[in-house]
N, C-alpha and C. Protein backbone atom coordinates (compact mmCIF):
# COMPACT_ATOMS: atom_id res chain seq x y z
N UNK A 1 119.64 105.89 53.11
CA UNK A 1 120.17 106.31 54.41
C UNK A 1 119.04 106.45 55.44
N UNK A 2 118.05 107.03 54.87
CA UNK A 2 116.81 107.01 55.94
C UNK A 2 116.04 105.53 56.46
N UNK A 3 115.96 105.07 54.93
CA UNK A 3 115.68 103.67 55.79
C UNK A 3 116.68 102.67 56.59
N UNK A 4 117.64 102.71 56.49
CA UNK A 4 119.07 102.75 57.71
C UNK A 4 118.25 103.11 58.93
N UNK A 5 118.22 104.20 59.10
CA UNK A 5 118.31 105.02 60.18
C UNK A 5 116.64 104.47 60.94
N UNK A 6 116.13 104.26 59.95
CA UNK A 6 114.47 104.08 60.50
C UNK A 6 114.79 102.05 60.83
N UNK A 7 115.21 101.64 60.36
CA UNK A 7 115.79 100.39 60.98
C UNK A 7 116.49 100.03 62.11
N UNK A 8 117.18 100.93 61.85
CA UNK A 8 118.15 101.09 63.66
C UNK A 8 117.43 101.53 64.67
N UNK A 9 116.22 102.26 64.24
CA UNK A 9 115.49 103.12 65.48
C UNK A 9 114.61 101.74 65.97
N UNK A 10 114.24 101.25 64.77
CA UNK A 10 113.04 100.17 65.36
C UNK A 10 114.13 98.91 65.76
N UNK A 11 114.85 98.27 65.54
CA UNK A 11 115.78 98.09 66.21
C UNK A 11 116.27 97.85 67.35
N UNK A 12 116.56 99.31 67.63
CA UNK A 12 116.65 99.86 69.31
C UNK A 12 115.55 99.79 69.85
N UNK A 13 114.62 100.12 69.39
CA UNK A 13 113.42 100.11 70.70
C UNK A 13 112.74 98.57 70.83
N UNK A 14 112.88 97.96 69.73
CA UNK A 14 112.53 96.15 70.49
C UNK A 14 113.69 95.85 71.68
N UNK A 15 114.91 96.17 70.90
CA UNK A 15 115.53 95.70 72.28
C UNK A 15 115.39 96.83 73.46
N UNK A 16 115.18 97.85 73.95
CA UNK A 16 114.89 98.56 74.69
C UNK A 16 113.60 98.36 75.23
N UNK A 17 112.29 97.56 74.79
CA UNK A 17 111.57 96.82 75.08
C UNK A 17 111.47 95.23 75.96
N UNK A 18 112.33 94.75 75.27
CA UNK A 18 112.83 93.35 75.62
C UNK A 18 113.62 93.43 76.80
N UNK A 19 114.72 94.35 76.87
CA UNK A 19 114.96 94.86 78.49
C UNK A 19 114.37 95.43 79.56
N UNK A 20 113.33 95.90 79.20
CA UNK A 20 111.90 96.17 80.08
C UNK A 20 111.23 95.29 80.60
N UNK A 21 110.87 94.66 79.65
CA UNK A 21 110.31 93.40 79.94
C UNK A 21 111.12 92.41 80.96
N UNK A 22 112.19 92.02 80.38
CA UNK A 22 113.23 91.41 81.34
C UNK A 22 113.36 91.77 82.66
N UNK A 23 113.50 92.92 82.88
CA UNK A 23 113.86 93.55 83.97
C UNK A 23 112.92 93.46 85.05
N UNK A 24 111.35 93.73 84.77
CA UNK A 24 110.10 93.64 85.39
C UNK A 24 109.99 92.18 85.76
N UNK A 25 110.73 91.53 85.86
CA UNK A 25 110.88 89.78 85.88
C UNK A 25 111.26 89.43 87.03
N UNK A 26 110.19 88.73 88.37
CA UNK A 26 110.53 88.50 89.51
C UNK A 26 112.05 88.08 89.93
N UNK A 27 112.58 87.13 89.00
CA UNK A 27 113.86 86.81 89.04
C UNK A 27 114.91 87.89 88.90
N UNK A 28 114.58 89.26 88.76
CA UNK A 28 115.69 90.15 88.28
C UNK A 28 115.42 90.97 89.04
N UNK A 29 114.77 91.06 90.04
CA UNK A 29 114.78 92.08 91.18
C UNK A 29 116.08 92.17 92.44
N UNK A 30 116.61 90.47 92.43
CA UNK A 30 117.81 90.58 92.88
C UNK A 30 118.42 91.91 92.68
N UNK A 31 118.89 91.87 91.05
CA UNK A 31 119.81 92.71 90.50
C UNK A 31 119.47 94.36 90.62
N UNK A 32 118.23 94.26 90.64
CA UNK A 32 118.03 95.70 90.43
C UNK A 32 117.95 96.90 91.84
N UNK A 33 117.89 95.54 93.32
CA UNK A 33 117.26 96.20 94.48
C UNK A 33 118.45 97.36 95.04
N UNK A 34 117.96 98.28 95.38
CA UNK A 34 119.21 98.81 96.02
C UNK A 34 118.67 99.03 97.95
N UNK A 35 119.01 99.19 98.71
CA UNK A 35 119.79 99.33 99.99
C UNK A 35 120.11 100.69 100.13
N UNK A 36 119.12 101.68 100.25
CA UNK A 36 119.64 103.38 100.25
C UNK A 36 120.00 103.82 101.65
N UNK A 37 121.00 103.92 102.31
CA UNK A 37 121.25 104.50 103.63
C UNK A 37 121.35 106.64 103.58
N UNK A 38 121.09 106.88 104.38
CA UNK A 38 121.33 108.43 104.88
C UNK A 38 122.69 108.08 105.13
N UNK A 39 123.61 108.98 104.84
CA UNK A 39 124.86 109.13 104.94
C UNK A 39 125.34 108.81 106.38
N UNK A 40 124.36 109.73 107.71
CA UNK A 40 124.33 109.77 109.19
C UNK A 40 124.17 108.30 109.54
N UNK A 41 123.40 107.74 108.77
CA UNK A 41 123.11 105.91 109.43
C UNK A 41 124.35 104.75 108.71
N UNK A 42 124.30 105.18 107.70
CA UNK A 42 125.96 104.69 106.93
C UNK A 42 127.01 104.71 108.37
N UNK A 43 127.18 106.22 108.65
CA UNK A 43 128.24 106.23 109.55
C UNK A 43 128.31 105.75 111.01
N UNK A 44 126.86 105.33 110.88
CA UNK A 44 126.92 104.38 112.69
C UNK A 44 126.91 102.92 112.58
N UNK A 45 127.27 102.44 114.01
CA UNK A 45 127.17 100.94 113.85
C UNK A 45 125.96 100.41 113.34
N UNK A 46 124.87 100.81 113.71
CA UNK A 46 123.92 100.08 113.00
C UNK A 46 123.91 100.23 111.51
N UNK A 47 124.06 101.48 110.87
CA UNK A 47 124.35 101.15 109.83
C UNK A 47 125.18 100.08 109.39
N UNK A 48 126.27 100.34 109.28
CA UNK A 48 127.51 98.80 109.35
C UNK A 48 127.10 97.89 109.20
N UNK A 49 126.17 97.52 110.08
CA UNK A 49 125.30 96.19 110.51
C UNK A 49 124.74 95.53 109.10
N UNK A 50 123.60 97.16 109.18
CA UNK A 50 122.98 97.13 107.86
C UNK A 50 123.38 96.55 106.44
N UNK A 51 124.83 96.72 106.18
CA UNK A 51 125.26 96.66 105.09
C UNK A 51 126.32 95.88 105.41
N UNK A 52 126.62 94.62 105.97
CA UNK A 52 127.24 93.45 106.49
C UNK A 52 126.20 92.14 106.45
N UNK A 53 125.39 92.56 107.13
CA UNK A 53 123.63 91.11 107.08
C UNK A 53 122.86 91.81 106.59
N UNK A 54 122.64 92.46 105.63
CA UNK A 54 121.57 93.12 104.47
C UNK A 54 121.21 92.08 104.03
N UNK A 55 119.60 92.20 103.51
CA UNK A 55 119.01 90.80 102.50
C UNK A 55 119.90 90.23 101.46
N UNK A 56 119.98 89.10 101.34
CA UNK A 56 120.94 88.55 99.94
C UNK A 56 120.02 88.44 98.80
N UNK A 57 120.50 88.82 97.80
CA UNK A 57 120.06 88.75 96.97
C UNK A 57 120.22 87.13 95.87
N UNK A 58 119.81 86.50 95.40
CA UNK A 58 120.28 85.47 94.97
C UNK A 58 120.64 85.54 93.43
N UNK A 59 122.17 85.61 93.09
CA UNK A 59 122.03 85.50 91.66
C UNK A 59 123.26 84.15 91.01
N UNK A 60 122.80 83.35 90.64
CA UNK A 60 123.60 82.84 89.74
C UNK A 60 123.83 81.51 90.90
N UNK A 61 124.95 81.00 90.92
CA UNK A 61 125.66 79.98 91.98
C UNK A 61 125.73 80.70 93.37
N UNK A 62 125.77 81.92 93.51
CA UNK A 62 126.08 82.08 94.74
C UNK A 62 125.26 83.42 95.35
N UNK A 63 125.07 83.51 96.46
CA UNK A 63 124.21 84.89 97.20
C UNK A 63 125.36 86.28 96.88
N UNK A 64 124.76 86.74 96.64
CA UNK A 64 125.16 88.25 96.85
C UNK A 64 124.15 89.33 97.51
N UNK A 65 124.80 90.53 98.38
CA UNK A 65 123.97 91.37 99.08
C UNK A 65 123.32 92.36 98.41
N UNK A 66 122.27 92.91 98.32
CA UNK A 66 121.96 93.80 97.53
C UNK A 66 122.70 95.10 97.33
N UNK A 67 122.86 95.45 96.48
CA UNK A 67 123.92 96.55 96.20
C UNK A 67 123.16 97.63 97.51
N UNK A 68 124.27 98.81 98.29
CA UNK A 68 123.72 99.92 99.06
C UNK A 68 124.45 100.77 98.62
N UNK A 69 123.76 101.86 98.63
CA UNK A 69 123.97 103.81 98.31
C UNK A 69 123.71 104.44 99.48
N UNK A 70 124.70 105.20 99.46
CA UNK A 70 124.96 106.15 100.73
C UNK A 70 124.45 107.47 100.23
N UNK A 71 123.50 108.10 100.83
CA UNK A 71 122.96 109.30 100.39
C UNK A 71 123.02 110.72 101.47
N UNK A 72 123.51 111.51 101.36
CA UNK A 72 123.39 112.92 101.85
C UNK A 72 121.84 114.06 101.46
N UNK A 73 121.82 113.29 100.54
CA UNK A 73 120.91 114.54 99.68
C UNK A 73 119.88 113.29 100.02
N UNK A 74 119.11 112.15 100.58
CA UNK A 74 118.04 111.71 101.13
C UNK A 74 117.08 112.77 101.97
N UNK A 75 115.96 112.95 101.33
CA UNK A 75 115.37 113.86 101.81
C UNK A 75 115.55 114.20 103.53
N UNK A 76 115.13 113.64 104.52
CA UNK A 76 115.29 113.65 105.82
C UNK A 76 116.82 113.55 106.79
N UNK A 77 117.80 113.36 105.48
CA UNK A 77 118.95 112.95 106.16
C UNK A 77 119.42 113.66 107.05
N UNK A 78 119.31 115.32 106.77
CA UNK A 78 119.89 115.81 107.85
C UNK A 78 119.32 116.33 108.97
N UNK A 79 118.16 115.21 109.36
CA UNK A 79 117.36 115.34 110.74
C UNK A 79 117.93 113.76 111.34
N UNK A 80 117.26 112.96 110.38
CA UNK A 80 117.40 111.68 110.64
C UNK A 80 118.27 110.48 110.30
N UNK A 81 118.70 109.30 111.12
CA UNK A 81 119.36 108.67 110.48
C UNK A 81 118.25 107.17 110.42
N UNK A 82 118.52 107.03 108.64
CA UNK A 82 117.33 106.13 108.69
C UNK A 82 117.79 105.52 106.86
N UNK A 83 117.08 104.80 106.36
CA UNK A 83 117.01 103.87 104.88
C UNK A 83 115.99 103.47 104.02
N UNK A 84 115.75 102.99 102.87
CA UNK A 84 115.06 102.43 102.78
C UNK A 84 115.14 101.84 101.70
N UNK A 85 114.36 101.14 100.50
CA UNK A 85 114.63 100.20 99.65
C UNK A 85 114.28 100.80 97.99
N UNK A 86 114.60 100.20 97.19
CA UNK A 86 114.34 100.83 95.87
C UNK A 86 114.93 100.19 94.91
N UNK A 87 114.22 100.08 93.61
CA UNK A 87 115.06 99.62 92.68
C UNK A 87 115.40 100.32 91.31
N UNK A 88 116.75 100.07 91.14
CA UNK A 88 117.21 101.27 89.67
C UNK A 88 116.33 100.09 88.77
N UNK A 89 115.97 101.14 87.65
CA UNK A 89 115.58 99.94 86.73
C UNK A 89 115.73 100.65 84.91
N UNK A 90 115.67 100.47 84.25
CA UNK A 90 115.48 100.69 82.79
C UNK A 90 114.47 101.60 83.11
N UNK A 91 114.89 102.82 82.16
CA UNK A 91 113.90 104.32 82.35
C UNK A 91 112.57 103.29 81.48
N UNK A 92 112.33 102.46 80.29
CA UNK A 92 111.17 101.90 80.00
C UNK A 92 110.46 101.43 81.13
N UNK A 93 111.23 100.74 81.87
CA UNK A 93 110.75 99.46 82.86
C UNK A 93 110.12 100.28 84.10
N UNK A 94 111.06 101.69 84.33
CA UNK A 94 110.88 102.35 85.51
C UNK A 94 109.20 103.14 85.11
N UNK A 95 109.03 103.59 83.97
CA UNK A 95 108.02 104.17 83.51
C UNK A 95 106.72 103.44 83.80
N UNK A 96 107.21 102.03 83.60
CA UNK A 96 105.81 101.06 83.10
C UNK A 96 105.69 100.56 84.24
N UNK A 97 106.16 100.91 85.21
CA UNK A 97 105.67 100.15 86.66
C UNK A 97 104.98 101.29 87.61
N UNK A 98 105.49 102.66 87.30
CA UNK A 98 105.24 103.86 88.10
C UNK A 98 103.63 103.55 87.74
N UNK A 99 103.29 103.32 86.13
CA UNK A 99 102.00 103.97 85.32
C UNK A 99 101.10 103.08 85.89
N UNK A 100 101.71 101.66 86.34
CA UNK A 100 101.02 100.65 86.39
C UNK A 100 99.92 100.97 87.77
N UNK A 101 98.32 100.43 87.54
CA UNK A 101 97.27 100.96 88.37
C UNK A 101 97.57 100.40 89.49
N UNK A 102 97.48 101.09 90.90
CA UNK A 102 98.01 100.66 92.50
C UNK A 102 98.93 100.30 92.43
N UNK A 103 99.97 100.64 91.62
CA UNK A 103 101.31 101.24 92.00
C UNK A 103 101.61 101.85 93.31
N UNK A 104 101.82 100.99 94.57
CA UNK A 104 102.39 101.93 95.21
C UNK A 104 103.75 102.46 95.79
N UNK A 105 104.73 101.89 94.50
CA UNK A 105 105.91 102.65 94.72
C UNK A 105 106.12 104.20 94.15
N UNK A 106 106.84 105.05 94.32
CA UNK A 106 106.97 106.12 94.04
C UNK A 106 108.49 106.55 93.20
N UNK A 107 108.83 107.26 92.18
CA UNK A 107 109.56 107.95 91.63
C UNK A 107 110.60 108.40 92.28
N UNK A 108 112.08 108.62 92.55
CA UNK A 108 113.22 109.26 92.35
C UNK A 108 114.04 110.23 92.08
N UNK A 109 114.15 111.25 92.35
CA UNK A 109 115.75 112.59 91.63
C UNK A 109 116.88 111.86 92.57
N UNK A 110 116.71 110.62 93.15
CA UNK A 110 118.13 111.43 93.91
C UNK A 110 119.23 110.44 92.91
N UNK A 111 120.70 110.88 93.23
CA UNK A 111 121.59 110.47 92.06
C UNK A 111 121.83 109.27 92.46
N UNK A 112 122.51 108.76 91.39
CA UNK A 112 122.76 107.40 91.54
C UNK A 112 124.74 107.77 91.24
N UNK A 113 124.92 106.96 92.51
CA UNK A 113 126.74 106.81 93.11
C UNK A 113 126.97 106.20 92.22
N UNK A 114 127.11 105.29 91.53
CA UNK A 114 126.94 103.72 90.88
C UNK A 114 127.37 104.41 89.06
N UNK A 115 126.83 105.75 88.99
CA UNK A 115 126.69 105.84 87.73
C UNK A 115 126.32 105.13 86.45
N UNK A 116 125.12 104.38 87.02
CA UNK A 116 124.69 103.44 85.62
C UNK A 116 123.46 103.91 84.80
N UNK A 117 123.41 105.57 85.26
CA UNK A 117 122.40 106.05 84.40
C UNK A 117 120.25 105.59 84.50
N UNK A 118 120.47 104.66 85.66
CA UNK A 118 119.11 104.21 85.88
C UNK A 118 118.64 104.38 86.80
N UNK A 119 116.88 105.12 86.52
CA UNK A 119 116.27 105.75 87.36
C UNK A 119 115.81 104.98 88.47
N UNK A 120 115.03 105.57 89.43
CA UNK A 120 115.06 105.20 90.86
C UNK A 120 113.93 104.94 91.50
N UNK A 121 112.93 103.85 91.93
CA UNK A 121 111.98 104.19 92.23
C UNK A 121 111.96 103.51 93.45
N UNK A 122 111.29 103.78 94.49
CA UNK A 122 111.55 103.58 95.84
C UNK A 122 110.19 102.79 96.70
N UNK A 123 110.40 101.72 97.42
CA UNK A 123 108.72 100.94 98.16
C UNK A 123 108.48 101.88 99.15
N UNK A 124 107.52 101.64 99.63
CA UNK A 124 107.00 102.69 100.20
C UNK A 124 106.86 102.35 102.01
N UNK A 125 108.20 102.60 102.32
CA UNK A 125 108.83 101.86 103.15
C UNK A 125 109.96 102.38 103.81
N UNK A 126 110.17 102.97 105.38
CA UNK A 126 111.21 103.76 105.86
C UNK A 126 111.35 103.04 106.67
N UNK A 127 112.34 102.79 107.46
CA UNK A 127 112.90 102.47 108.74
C UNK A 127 113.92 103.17 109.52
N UNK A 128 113.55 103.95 110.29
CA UNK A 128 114.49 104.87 111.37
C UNK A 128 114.65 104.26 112.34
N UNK A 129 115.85 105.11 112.33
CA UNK A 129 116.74 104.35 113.67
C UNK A 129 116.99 105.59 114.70
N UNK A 130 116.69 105.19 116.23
CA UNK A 130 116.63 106.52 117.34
C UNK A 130 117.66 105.80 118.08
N UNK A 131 118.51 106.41 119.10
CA UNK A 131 119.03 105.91 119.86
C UNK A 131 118.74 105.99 121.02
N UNK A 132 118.54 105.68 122.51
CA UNK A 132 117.27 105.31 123.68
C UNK A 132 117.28 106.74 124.05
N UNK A 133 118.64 107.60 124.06
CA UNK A 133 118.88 108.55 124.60
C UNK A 133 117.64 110.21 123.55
N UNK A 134 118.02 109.48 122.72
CA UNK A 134 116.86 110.00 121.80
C UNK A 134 115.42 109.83 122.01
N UNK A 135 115.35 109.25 122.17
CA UNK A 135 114.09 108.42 122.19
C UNK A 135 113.15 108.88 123.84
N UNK A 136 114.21 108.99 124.88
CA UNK A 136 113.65 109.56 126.09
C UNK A 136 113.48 111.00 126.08
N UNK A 137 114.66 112.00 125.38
CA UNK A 137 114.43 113.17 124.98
C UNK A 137 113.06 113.35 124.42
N UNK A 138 112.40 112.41 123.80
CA UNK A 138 111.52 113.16 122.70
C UNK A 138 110.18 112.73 123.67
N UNK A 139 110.26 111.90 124.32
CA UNK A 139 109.26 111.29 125.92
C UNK A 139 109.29 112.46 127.23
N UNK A 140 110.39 112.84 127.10
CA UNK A 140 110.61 114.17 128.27
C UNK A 140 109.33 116.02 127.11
N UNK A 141 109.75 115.27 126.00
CA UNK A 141 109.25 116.40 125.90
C UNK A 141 107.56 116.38 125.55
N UNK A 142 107.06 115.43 125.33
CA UNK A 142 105.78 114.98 124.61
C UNK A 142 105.63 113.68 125.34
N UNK A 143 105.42 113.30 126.37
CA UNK A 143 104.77 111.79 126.83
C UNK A 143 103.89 111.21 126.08
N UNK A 144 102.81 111.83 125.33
CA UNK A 144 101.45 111.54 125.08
C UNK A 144 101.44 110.96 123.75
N UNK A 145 102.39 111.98 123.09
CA UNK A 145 102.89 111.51 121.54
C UNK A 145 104.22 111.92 121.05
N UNK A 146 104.98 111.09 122.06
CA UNK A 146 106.45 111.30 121.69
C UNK A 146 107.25 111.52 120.45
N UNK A 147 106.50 110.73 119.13
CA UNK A 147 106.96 109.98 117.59
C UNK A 147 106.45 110.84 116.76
N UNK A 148 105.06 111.98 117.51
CA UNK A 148 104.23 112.77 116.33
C UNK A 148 104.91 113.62 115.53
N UNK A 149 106.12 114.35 115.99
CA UNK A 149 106.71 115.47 114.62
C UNK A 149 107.12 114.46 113.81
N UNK A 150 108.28 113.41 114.44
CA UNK A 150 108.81 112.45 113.84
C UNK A 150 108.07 111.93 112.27
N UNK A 151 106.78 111.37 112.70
CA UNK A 151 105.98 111.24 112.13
C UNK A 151 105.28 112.01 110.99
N UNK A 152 105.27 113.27 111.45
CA UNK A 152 104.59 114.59 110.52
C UNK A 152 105.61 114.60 109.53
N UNK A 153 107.46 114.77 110.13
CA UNK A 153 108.11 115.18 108.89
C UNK A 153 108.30 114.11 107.92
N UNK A 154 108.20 112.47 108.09
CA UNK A 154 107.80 111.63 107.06
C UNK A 154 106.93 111.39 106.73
N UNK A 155 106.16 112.19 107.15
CA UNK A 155 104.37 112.46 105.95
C UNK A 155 104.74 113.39 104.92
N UNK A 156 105.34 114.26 105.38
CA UNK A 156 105.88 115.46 104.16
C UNK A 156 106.90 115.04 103.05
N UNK A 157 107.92 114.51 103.51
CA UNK A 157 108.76 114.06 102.47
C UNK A 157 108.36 112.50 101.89
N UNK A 158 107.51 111.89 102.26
CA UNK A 158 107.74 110.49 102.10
C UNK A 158 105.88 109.84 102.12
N UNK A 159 105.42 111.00 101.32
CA UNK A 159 103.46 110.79 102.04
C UNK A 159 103.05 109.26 102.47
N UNK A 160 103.57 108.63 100.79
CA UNK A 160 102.96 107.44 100.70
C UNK A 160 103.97 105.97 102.00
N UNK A 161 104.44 106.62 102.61
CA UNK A 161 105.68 105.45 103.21
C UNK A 161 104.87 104.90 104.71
N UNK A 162 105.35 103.74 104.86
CA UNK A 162 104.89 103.25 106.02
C UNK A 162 106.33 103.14 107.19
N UNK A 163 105.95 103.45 108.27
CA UNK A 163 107.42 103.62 109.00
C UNK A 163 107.51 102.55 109.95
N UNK A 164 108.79 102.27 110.51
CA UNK A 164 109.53 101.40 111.16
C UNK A 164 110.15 102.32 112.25
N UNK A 165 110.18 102.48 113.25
CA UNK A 165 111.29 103.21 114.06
C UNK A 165 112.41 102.53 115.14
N UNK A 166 113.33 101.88 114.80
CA UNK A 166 114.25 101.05 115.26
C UNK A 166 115.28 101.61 116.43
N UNK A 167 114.96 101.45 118.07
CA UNK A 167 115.32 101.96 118.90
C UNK A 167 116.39 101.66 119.15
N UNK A 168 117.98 101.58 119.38
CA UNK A 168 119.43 101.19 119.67
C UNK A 168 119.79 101.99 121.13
N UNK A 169 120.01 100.73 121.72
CA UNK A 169 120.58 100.78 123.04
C UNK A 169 119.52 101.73 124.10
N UNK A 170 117.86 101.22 123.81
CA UNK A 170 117.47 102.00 125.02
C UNK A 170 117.62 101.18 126.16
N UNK A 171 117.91 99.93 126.70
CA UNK A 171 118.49 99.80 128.24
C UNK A 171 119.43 100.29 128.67
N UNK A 172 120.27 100.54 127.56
CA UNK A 172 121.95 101.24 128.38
C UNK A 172 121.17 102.85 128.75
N UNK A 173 120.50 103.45 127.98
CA UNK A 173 119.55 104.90 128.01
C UNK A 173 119.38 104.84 129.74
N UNK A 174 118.28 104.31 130.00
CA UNK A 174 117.78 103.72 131.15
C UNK A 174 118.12 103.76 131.83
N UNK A 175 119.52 102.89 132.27
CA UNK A 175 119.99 102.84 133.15
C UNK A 175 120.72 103.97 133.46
N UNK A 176 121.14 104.65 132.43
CA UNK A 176 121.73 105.96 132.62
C UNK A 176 121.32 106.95 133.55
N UNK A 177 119.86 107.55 132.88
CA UNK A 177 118.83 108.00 133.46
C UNK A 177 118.67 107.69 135.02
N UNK A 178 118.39 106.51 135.20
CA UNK A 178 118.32 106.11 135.95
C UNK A 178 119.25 106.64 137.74
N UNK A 179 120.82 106.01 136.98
CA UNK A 179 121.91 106.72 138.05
C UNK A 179 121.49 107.92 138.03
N UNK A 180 121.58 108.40 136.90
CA UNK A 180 121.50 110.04 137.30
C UNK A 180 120.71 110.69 138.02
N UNK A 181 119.41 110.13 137.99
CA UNK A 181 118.42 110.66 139.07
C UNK A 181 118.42 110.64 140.20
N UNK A 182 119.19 109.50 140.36
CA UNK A 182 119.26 108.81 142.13
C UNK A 182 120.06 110.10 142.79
N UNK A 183 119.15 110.01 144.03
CA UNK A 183 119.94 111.23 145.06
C UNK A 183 120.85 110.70 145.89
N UNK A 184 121.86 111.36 145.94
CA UNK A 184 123.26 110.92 146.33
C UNK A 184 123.12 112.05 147.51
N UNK A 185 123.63 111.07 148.63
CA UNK A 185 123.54 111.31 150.02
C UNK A 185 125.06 111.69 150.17
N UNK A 186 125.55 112.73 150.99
CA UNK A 186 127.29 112.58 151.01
C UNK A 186 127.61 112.24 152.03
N UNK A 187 128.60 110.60 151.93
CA UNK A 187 128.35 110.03 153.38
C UNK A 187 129.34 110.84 154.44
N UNK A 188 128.91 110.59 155.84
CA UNK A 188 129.34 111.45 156.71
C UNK A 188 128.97 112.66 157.03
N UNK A 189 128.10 113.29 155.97
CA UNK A 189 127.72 114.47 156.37
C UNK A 189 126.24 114.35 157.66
N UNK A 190 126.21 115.10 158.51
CA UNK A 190 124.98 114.79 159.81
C UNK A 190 123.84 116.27 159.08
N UNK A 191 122.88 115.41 159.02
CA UNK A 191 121.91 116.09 158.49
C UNK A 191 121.15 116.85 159.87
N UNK A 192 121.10 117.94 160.87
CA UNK A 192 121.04 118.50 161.74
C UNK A 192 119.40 118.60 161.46
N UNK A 193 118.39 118.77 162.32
CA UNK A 193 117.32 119.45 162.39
C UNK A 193 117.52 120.98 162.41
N UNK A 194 116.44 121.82 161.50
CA UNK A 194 116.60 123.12 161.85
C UNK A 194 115.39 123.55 163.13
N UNK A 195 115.84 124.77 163.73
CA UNK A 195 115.05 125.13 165.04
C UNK A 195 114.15 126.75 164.29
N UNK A 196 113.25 127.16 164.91
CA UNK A 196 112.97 128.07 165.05
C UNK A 196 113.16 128.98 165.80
N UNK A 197 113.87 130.08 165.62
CA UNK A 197 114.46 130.87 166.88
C UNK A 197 113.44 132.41 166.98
């Protein structure tokens, strides 16, 4: 019975090997990439966008899009609406790439929607999305370095990441701004000189 049992173990771990191996296989990154949205960017058009003309992945006869996860619990989500890339992989496969020297992808807790039990490791790689109206707010308040908290709080959650900040609809912003500033004369009214009496 023990040597049973010591057969099955060795067994399992060639093939739990052999799927490691597999998996780490330029050709199988298709399968493994995921598409992580913040729940807040999920729910806007650009999101949409996102996950309509997302990269294709190529498998078999025909393209498919890379699978996307909608996340709440994304570290920054509930400041920012923003994404970024990652692939589930075999806890072997996920291990042996973290360990691997200049590695610079990074490790995972957050859950997987998908429920396929495989861990998460993420490129080191954000892209936020501001909208113009945003984007002038944060210029009204900081000219000099409008992006710097922005910036600080994805140093904290995200050290190793390089950022993207993807602006939506700053001409319509603009022009907004714009009307609004303009001084509105009320026609007909006679603008009188004042006297000194």
């Amino acid at each position: 019975e023990e040597q049973k049992r010591s057969k099955a173990a060795a067994k399992g771990a060639v093939k739990a090997q052999k799927e490691a191996d597999n998996s780490l296989k330029v050709t199988m990154v298709g399968r493994h990439m995921r598409l992580l949205l913040s729940n807040s960017l999920a729910a806007s058009p650009l999101g949409a966008a996102l996950v309509e003309q997302g990269p294709l992945a190529r498998g078999g006869a025909r393209d498919q899009n890379f699978a996307q996860e909608v996340h709440r619990d994304l570290p920054l989500a509930g400041r920012y609406r923003y994404c970024m890339w990652g692939l589930r992989l075999p806890a072997p496969a996920a291990a042996r790439l973290l360990a691997a020297e200049g590695c610079a992808l990074e490790g995972s807790s957050l859950g997987d929607p998908a429920g396929t039990g495989l861990p998460l490791v993420l490129f080191p790689l954000l892209v936020l999305a501001l909208s113009g109206d945003e984007l002038l707010r944060l210029l009204e308040a900081d000219s000099t370095a409008p992006l710097a908290a922005l910036y600080g709080d994805v140093r904290r959650e995200h050290p190793s990441c390089s950022v993207v900040v993807y602006v939506v609809g700053l001409e319509e912003a603009l022009r907004r701004r714009e009307r609004a500033n303009k001084v509105r004369r009320v026609p007909g009214r006679v603008y009188a000189p004042r006297t000194m009496g």
